[in-house]
Structure formats: structure tokens, C-alpha cells
N, C-alpha and C. Protein backbone atom coordinates (compact mmCIF):
# COMPACT_ATOMS: atom_id res chain seq x y z
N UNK A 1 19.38 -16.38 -9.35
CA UNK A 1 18.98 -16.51 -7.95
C UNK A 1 18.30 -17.86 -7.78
N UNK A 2 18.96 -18.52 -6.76
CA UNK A 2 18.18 -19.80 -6.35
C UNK A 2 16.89 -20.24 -5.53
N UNK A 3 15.96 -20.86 -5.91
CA UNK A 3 15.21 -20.61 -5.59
C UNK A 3 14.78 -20.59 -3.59
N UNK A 4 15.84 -21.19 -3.21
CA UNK A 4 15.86 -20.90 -1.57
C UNK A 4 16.35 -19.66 -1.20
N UNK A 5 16.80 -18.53 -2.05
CA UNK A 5 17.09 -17.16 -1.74
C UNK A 5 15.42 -16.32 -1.84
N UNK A 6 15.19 -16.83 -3.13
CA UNK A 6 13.76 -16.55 -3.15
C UNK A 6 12.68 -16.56 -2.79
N UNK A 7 12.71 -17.32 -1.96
CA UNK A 7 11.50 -17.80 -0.84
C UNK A 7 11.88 -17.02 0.15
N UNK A 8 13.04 -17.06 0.82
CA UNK A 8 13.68 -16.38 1.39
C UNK A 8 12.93 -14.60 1.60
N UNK A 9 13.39 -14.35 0.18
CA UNK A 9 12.86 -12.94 0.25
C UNK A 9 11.53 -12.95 -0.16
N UNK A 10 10.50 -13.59 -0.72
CA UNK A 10 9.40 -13.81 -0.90
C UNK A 10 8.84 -14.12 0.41
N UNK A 11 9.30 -14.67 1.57
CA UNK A 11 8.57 -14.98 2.79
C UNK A 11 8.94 -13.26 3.20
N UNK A 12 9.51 -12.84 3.43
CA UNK A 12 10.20 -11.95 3.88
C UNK A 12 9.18 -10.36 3.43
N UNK A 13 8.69 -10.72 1.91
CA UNK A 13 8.68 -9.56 1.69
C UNK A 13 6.47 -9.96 1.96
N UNK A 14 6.30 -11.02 2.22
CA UNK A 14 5.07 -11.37 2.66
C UNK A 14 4.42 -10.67 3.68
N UNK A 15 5.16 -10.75 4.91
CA UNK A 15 5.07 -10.88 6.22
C UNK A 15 5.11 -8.78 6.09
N UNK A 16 5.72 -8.62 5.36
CA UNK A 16 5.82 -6.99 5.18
C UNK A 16 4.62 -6.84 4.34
N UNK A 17 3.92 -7.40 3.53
CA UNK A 17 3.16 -6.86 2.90
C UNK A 17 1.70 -6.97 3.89
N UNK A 18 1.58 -8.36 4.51
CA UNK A 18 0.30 -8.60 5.40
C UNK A 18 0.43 -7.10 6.58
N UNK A 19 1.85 -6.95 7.32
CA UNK A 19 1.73 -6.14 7.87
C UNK A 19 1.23 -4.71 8.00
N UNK A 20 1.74 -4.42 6.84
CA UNK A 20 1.73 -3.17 6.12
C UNK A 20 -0.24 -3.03 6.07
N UNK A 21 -0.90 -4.05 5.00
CA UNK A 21 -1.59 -3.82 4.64
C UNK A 21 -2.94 -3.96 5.83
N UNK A 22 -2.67 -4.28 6.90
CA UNK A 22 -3.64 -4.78 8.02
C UNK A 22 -3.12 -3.06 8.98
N UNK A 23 -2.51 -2.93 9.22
CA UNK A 23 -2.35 -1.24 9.77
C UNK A 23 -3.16 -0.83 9.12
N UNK A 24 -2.71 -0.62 7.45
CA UNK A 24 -3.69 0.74 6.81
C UNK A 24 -5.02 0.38 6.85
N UNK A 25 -5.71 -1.01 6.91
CA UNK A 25 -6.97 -1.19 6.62
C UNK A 25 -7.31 -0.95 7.84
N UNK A 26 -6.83 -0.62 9.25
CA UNK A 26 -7.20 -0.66 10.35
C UNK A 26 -7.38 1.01 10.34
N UNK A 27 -6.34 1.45 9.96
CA UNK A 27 -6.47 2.89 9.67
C UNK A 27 -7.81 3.18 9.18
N UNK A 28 -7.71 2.83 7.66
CA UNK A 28 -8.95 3.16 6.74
C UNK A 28 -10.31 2.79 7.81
N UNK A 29 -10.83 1.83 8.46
CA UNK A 29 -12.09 1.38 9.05
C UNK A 29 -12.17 2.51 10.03
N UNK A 30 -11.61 3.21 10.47
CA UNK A 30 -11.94 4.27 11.58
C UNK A 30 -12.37 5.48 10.78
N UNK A 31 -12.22 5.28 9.78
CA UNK A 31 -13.15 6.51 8.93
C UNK A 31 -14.75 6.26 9.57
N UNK A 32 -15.12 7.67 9.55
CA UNK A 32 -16.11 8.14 10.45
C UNK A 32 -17.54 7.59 9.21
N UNK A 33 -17.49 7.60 8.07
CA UNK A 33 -18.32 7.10 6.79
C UNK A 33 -18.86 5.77 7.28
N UNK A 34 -17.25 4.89 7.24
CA UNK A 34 -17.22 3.64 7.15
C UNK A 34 -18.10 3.06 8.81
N UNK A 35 -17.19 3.84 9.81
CA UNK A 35 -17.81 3.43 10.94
C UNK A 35 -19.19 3.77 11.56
N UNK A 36 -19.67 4.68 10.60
CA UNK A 36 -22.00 4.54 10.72
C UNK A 36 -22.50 3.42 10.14
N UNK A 37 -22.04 2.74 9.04
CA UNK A 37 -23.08 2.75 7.96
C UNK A 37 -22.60 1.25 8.83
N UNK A 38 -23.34 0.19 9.21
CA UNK A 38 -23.44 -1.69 8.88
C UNK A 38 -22.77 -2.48 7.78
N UNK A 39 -23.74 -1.65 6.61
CA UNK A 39 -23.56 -2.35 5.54
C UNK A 39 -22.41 -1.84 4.74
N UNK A 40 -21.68 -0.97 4.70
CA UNK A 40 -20.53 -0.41 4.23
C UNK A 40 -19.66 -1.50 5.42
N UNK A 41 -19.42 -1.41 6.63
CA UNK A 41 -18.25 -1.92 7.29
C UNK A 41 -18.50 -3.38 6.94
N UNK A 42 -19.59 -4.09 6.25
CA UNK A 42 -19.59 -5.04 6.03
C UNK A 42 -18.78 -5.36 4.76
N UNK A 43 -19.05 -4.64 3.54
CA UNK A 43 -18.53 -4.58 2.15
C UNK A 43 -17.09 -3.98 2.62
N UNK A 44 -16.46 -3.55 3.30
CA UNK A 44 -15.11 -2.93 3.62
C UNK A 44 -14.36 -4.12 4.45
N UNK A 45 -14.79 -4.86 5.33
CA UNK A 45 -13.90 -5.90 6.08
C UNK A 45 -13.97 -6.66 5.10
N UNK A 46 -14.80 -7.32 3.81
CA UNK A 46 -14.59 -8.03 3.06
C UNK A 46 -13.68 -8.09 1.94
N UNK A 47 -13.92 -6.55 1.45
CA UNK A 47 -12.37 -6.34 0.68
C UNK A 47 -11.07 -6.10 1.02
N UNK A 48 -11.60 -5.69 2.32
CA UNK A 48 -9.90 -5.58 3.17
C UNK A 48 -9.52 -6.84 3.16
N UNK A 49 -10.60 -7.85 3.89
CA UNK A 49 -9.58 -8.97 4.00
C UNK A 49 -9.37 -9.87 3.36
N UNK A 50 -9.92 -9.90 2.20
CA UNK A 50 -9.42 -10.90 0.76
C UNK A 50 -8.89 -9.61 -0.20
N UNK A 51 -8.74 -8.34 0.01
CA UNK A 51 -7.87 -7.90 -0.81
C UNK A 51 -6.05 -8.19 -1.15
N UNK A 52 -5.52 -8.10 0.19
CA UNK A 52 -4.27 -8.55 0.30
C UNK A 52 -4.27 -9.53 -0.82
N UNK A 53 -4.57 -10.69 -0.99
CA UNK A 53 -4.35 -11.75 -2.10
C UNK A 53 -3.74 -11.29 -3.22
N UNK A 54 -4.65 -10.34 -3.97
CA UNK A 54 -4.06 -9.96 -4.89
C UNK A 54 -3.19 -9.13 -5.39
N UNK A 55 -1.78 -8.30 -3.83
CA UNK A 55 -0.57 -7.80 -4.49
C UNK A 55 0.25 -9.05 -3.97
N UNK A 56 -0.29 -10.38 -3.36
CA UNK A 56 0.70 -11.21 -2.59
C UNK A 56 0.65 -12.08 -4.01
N UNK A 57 0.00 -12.70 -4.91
CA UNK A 57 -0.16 -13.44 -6.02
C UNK A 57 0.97 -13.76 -6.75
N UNK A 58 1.76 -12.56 -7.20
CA UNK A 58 2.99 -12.38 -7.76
C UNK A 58 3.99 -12.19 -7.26
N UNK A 59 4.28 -12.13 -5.61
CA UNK A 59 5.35 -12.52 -5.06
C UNK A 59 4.82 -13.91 -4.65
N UNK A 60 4.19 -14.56 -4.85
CA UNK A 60 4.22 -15.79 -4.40
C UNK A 60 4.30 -17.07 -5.95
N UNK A 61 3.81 -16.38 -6.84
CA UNK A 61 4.44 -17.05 -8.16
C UNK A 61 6.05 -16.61 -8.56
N UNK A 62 6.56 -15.55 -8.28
CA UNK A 62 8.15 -15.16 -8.30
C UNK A 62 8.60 -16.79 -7.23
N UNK A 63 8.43 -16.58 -5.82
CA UNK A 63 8.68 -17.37 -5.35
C UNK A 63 9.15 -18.90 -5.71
N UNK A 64 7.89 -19.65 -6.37
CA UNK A 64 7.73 -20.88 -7.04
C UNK A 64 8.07 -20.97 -8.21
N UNK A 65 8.82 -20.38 -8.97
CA UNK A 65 9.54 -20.42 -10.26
C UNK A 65 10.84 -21.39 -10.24
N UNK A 66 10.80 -22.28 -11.14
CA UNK A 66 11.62 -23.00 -10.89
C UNK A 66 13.21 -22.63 -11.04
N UNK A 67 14.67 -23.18 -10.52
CA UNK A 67 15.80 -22.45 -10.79
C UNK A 67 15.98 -22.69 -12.47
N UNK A 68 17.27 -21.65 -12.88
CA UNK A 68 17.23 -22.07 -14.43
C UNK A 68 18.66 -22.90 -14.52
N UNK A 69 18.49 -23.52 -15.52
CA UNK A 69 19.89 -24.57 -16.05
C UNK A 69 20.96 -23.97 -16.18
């Protein structure tokens, strides 16, 4: 696979993963726990929103792999 197919589906499968993962965290914050406490919705928007990074890491190094000979 060349690497412009790969980006291809690496952009592709991005845009599905941000999506995906910004619903459920929107989901998850309406928990009735999360939505009393300050300091919990504080520690929860922070891992929500630098969590994504780390299942996007490895489709984004798949991505940048160079083609082979």
C-alpha cells in the first residue's frame, strides 16, 4: 500500500475516531457524579480531551511510514 492510500485511510479513519470519541465523552460528562463535583469535571475534561491522542498515535505513525522498495 502506498503511502497516499494511507493517509487516505489514516485521515479517514481520524476524523472517525475524533468523532466517535467526542460523542461518548459528551455522553460520559452528563453522568450525574461527574456533573456535582468541580473538581472531578475538571480532571474529566482534561482526560477527555488529551485522551484521544493516544488511540490516534498509531494511526498516525501507520500513516507516515515510508513506501517499501
Amino acid at each position: 500500500m502506498n503511502i497516499r492510500t494511507r493517509k487516505l485511510i489514516g485521515t479517514i479513519a481520524l476524523l472517525v475516531l475524533a468523532i466517535v470519541w467526542s460523542l461518548v465523552a459528551m455522553a460520559i460528562a452528563q453522568a450525574p457524579v461527574i456533573a456535582e463535583s468541580k473538581w472531578l469535571q475538571i480532571v474529566y475534561y482534561v482526560v477527555a480531551g488529551l485522551g484521544w491522542v493516544l488511540p490516534a498515535m498509531p494511526i498516525v505513525t501507520w500513516m507516515s511510514r515510508p513506501d517499501r522498495q
